[in-house]
C-alpha atoms as a PDB file:
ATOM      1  CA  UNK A   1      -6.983 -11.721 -29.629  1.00  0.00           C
ATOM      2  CA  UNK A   2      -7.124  -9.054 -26.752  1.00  0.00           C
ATOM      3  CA  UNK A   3      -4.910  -6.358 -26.252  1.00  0.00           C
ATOM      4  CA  UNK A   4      -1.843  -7.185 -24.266  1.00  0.00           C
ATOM      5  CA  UNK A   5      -2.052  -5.226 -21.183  1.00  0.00           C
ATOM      6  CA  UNK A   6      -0.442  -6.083 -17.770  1.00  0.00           C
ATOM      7  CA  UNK A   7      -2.084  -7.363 -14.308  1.00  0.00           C
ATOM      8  CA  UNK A   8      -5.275  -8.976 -15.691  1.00  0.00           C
ATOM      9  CA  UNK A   9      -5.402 -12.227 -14.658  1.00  0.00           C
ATOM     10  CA  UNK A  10      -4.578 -13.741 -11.347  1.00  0.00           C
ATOM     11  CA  UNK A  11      -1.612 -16.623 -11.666  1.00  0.00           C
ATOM     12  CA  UNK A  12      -2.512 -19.695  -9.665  1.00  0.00           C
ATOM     13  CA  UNK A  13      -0.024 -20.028  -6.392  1.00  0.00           C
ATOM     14  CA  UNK A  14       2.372 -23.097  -6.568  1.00  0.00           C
ATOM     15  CA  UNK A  15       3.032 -24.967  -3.852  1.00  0.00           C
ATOM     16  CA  UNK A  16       3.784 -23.765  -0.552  1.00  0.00           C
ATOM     17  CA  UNK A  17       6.862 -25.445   0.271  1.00  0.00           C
ATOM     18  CA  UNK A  18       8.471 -24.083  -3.240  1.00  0.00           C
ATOM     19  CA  UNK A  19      10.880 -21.284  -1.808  1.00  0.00           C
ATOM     20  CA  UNK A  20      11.058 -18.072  -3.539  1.00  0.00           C
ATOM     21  CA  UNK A  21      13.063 -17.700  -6.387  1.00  0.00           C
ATOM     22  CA  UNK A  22      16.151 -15.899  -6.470  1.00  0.00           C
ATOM     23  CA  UNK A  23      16.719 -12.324  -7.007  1.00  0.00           C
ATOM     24  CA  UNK A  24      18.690 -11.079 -10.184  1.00  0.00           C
ATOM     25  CA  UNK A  25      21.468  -9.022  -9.236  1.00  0.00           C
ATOM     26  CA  UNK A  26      20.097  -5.902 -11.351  1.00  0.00           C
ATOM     27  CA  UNK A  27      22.754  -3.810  -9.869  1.00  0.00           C
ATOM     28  CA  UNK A  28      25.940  -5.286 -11.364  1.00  0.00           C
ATOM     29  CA  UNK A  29      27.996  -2.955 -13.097  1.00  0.00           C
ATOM     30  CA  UNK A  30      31.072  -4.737 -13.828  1.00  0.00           C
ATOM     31  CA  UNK A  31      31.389  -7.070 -17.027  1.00  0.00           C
ATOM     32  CA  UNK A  32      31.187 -10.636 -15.611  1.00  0.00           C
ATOM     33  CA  UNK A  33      32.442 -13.131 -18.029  1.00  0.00           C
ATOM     34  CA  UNK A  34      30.591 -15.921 -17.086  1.00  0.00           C
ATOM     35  CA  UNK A  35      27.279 -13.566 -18.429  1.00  0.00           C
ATOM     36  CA  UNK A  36      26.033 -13.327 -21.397  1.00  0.00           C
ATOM     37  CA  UNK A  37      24.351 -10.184 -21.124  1.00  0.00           C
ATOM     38  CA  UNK A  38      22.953  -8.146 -24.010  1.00  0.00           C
ATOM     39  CA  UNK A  39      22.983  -4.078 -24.605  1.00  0.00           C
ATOM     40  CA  UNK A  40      20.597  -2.783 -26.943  1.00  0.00           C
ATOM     41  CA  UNK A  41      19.047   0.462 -27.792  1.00  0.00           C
ATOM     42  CA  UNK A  42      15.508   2.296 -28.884  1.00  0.00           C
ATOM     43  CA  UNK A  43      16.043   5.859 -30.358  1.00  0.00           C
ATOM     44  CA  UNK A  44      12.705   7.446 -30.117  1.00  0.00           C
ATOM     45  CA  UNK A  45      10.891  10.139 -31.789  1.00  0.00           C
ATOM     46  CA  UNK A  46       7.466  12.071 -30.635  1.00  0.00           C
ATOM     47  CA  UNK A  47       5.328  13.634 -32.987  1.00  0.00           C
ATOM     48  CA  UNK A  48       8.816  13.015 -35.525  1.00  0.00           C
ATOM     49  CA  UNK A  49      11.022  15.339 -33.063  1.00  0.00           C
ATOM     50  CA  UNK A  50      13.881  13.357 -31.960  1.00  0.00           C
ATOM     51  CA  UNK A  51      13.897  12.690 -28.037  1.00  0.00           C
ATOM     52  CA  UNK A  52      16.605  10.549 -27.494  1.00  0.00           C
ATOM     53  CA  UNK A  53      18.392   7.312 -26.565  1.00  0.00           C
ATOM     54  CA  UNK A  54      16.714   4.625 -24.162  1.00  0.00           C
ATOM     55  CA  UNK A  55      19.215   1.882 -23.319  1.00  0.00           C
ATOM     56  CA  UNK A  56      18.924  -1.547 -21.973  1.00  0.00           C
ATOM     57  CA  UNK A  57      21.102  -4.225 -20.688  1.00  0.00           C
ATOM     58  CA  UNK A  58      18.992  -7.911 -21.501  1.00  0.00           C
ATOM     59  CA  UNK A  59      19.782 -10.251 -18.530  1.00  0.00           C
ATOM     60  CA  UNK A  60      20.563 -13.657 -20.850  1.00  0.00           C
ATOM     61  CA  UNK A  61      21.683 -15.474 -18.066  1.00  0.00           C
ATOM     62  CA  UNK A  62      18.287 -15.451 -16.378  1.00  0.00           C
ATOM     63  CA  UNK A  63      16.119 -15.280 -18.818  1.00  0.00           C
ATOM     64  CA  UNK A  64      18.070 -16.973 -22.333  1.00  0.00           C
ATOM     65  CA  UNK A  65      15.277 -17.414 -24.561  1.00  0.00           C
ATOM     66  CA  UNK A  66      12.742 -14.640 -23.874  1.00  0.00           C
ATOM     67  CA  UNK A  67      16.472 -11.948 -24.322  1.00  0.00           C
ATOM     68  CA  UNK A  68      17.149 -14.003 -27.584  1.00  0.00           C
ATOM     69  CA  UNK A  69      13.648 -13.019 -29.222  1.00  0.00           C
ATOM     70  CA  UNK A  70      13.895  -9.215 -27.852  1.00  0.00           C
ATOM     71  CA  UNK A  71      17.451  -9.222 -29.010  1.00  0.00           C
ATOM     72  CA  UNK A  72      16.512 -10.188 -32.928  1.00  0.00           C
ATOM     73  CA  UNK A  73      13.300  -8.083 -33.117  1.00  0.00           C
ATOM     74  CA  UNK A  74      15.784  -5.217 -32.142  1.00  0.00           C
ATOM     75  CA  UNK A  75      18.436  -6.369 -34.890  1.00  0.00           C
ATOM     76  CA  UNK A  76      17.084  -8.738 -37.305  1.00  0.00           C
ATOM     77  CA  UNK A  77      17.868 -12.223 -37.318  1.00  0.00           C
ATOM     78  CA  UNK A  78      20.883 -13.320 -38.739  1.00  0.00           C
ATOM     79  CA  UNK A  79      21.056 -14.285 -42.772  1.00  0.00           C
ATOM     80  CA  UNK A  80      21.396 -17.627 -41.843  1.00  0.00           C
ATOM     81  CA  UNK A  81      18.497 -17.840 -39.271  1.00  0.00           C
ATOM     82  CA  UNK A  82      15.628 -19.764 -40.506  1.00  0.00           C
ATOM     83  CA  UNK A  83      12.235 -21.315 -39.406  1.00  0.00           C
ATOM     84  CA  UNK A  84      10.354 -23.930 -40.666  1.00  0.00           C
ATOM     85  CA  UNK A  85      10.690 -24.443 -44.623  1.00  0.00           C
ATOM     86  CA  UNK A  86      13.872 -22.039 -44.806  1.00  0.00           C
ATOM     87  CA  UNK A  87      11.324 -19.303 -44.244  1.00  0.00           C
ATOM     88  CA  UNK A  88      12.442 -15.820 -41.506  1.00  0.00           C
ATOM     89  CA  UNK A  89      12.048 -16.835 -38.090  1.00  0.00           C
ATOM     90  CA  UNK A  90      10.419 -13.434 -38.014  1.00  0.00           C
ATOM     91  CA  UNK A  91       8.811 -11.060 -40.542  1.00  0.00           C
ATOM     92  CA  UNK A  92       9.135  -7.762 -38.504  1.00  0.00           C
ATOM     93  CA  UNK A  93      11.572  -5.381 -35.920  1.00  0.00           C
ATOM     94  CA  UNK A  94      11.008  -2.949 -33.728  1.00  0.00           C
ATOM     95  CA  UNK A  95      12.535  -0.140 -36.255  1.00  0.00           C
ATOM     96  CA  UNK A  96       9.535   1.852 -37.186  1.00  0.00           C
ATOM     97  CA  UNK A  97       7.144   0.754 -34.572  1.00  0.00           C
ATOM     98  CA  UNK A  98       5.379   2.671 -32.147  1.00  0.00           C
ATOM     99  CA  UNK A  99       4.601   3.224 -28.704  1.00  0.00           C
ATOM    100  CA  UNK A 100       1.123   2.182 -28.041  1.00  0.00           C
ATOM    101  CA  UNK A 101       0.131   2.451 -24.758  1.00  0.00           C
ATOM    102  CA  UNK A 102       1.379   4.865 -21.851  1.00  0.00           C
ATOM    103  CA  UNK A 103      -0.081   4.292 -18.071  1.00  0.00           C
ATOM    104  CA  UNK A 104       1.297   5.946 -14.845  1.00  0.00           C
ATOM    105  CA  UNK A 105       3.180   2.910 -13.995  1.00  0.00           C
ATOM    106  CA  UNK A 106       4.342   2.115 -17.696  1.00  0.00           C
ATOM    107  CA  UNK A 107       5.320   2.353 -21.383  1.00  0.00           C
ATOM    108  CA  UNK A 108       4.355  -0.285 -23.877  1.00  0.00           C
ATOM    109  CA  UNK A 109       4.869  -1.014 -27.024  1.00  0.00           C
ATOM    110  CA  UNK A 110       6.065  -3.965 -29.576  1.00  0.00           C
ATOM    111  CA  UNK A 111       2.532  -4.297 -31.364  1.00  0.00           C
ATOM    112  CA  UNK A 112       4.604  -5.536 -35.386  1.00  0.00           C
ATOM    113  CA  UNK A 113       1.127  -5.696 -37.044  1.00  0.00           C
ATOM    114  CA  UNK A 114       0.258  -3.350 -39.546  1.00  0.00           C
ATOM    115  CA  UNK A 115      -2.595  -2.276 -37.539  1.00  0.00           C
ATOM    116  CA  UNK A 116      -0.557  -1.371 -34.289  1.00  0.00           C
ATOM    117  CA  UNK A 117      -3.526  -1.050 -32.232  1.00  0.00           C
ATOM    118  CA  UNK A 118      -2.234  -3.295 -29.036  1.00  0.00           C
ATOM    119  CA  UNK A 119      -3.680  -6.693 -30.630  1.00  0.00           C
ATOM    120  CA  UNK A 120      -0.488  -7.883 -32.726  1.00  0.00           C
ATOM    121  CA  UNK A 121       1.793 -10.441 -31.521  1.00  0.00           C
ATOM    122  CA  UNK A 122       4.554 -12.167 -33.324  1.00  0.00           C
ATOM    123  CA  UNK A 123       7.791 -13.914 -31.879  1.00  0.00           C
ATOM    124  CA  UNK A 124      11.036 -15.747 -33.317  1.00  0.00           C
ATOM    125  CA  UNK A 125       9.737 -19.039 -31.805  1.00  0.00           C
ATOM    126  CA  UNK A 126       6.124 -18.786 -33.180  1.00  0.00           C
ATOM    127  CA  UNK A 127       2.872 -16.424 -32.517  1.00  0.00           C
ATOM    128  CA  UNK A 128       3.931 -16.531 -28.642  1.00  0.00           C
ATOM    129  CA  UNK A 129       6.067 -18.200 -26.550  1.00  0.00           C
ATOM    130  CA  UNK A 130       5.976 -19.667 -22.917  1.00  0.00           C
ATOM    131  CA  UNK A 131       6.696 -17.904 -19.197  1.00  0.00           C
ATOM    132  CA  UNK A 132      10.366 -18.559 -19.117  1.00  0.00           C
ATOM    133  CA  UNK A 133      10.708 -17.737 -15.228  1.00  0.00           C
ATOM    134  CA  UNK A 134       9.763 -14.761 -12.773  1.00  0.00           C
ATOM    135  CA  UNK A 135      12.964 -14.379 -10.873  1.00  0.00           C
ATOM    136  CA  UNK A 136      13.718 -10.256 -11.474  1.00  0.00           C
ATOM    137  CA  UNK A 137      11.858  -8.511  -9.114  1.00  0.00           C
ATOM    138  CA  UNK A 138       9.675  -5.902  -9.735  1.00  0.00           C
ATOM    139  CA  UNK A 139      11.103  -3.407  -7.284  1.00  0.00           C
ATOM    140  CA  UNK A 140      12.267  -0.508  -8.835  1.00  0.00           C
ATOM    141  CA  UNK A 141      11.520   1.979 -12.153  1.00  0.00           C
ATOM    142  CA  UNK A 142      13.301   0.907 -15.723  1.00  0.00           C
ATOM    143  CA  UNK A 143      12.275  -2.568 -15.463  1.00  0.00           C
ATOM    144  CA  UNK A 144      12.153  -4.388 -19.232  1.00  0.00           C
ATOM    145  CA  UNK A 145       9.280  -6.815 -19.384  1.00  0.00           C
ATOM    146  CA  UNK A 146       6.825  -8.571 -21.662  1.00  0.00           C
ATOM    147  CA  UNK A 147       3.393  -7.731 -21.718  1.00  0.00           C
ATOM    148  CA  UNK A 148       0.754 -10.442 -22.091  1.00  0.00           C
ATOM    149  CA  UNK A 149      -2.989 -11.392 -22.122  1.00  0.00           C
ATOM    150  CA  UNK A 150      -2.036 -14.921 -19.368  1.00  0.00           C
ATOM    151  CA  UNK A 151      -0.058 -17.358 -18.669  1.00  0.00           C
ATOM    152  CA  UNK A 152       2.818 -18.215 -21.554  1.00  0.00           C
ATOM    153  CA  UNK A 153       1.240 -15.679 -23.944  1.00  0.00           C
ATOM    154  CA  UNK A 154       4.309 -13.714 -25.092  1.00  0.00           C
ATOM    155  CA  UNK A 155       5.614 -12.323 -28.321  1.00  0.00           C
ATOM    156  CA  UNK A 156       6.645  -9.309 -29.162  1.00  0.00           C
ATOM    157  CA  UNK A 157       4.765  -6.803 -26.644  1.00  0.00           C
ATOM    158  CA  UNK A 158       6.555  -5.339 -23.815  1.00  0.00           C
ATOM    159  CA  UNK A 159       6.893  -2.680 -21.678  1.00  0.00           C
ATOM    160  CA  UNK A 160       9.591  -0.352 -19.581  1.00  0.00           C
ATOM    161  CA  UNK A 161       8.369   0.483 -16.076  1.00  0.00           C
ATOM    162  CA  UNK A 162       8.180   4.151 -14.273  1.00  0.00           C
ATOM    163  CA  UNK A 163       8.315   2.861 -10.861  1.00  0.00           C
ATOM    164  CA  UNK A 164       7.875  -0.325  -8.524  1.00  0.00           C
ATOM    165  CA  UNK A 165       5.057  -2.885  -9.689  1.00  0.00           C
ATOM    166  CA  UNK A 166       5.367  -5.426  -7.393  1.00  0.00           C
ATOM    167  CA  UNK A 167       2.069  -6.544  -8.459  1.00  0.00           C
ATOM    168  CA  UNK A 168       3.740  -7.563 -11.617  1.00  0.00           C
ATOM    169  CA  UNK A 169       5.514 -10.183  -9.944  1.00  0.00           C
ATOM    170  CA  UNK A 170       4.682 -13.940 -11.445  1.00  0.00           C
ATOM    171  CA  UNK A 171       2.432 -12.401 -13.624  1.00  0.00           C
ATOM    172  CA  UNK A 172       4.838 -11.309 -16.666  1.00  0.00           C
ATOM    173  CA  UNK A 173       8.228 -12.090 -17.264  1.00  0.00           C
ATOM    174  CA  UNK A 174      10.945  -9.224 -16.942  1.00  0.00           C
ATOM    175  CA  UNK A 175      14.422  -9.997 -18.676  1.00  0.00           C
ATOM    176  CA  UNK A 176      16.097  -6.589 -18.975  1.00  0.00           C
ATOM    177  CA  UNK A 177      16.939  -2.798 -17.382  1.00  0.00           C
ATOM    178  CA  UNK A 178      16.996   0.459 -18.166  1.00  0.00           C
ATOM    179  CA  UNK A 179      20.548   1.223 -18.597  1.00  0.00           C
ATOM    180  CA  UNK A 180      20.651   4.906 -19.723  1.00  0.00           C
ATOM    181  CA  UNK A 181      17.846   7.212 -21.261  1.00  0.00           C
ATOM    182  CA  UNK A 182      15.788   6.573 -18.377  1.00  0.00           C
ATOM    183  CA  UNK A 183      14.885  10.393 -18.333  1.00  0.00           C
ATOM    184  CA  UNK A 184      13.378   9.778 -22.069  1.00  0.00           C
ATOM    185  CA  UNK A 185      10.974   7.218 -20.886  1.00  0.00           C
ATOM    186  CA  UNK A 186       9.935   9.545 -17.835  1.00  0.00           C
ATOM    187  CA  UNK A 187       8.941  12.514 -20.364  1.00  0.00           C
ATOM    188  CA  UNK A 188       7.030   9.949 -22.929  1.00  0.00           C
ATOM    189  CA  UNK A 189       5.231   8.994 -19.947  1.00  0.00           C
ATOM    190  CA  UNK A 190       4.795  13.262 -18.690  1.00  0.00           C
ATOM    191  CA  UNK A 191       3.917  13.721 -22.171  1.00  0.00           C
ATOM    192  CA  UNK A 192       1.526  11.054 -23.262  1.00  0.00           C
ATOM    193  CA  UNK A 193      -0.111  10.498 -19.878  1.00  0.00           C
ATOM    194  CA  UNK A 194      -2.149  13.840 -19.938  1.00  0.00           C
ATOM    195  CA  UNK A 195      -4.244  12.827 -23.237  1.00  0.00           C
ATOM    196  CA  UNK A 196      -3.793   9.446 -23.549  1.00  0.00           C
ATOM    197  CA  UNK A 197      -7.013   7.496 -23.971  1.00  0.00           C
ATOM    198  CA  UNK A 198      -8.253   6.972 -20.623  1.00  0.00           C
ATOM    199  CA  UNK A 199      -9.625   3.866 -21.566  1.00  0.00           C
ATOM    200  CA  UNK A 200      -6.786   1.595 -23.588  1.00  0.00           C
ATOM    201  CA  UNK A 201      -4.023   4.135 -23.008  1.00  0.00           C
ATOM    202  CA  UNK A 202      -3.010   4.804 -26.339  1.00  0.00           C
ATOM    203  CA  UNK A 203      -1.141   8.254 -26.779  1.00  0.00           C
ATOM    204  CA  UNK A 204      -2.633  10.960 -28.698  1.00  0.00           C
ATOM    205  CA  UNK A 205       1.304  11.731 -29.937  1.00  0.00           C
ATOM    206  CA  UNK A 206       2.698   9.041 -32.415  1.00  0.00           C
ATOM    207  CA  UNK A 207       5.690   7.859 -30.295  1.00  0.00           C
ATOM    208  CA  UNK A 208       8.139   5.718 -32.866  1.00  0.00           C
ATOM    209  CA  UNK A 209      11.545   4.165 -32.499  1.00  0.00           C
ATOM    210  CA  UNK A 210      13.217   5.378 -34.775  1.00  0.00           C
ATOM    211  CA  UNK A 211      16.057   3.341 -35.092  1.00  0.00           C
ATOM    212  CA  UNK A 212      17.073   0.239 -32.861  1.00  0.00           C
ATOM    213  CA  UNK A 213      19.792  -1.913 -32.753  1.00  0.00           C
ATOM    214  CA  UNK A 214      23.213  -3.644 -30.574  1.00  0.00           C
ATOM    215  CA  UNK A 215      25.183  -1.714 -28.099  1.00  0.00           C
ATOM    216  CA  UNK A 216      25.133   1.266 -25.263  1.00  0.00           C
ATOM    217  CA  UNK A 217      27.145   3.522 -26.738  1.00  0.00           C
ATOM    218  CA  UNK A 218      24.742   6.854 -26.168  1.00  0.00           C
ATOM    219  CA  UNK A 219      24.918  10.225 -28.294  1.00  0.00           C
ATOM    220  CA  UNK A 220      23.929  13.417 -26.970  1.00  0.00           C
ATOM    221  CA  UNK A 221      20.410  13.997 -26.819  1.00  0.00           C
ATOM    222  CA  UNK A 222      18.763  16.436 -29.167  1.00  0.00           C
ATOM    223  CA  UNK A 223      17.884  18.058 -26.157  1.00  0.00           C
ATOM    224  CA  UNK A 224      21.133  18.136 -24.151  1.00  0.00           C
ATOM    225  CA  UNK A 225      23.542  21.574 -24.725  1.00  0.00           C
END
């Protein structure tokens, strides 16, 4: 199995008649009560100093399914969750993992295996799952995405953007937003960037989240007076 990384393979073009899909708002602020949106957290360490709090709001309403896997590797399914033959629909969470991979349009990370080198994959509907849709557009920093090797190849890999990668567009699925801690992503990415392997991108720091979980509620950084 390759290592997941973004933008190599070219998606076939549907039909030309098929019109565009339609943008996600990514700019609402307001609860909306028809939504089903999701807020969950990373707390991330560098080298084990404490950096902070990145947050994320999980767009459910466009993307249900692919939200609902990020959502329980970042809690832990519920005690009454089960797969096939009453056995976890998953056997890992984010807690303790590490980012793997930093590039200067990107952080990525979500690599469960013991190994952590970029090649594990593992997801609460099986080894990977299928492209749910590409309707959130690729047009600003902070976008939450899964990372992939082609088409319908996703798991638990993903990655935050540092700025617009329209590129990305059709070729991964994004589901979520930076919410808060956006500043924390930018300095893992002025940190790592520097000596990160110039080949597979992986960080000469050992970038971990710490702790993940449910909810925006955001402490003061370590850093922060």
């Amino acid at each position: 199995f390759a290592p997941l990384l973004l933008g190599i393979w070219a998606p076939a073009m549907g039909p030309k008649s098929k019109p565009p899909p339609k943008k996600a708002d990514l700019g609402r602020t307001t609860p909306d009560v028809r939504l089903a949106n999701v807020n969950v957290y990373f707390d991330i360490a560098v080298d084990e100093e404490p950096l902070g709090r990145i947050e994320f709001q999980l767009l459910a309403e466009t993307c249900p399914r692919t939200v609902e896997n990020f959502k329980v590797l970042c809690t832990g399914p519920a005690p009454q969750e089960k797969g096939a033959k009453g056995k976890p629909i998953i056997t890992n969470v984010y807690q303790g993992s590490k980012l793997h991979r930093v590039t200067d349009y990107m952080i990525q990370g979500g690599d469960l295996s013991k190994e952590q080198d970029g090649k594990g994959q593992e997801s609460m509907y099986g080894p990977t799952f299928e492209d749910e849709n590409f309707d959130i557009p690729f047009d600003r920093p902070g976008i939450l995405c899964m990372a992939n090797s082609g088409p319908d190849t996703n798991g638990s890999q993903f990655c935050i953007t540092t700025k617009p990668t329209p590129w990305l567009q059709k070729r991964v699925v994004a589901f979520g937003r930076v919410t808060a801690g956006m500043d924390h992503v930018l300095k893992i990415q002025e940190l790592a960037l520097p000596t990160a392997d110039p080949q597979t991108g992986k960080p000469a720091q050992q970038i971990v989240i710490t702790e993940c979980g449910l909810g925006a509620t955001s402490p003061r950084s370590p850093k922060s007076p």
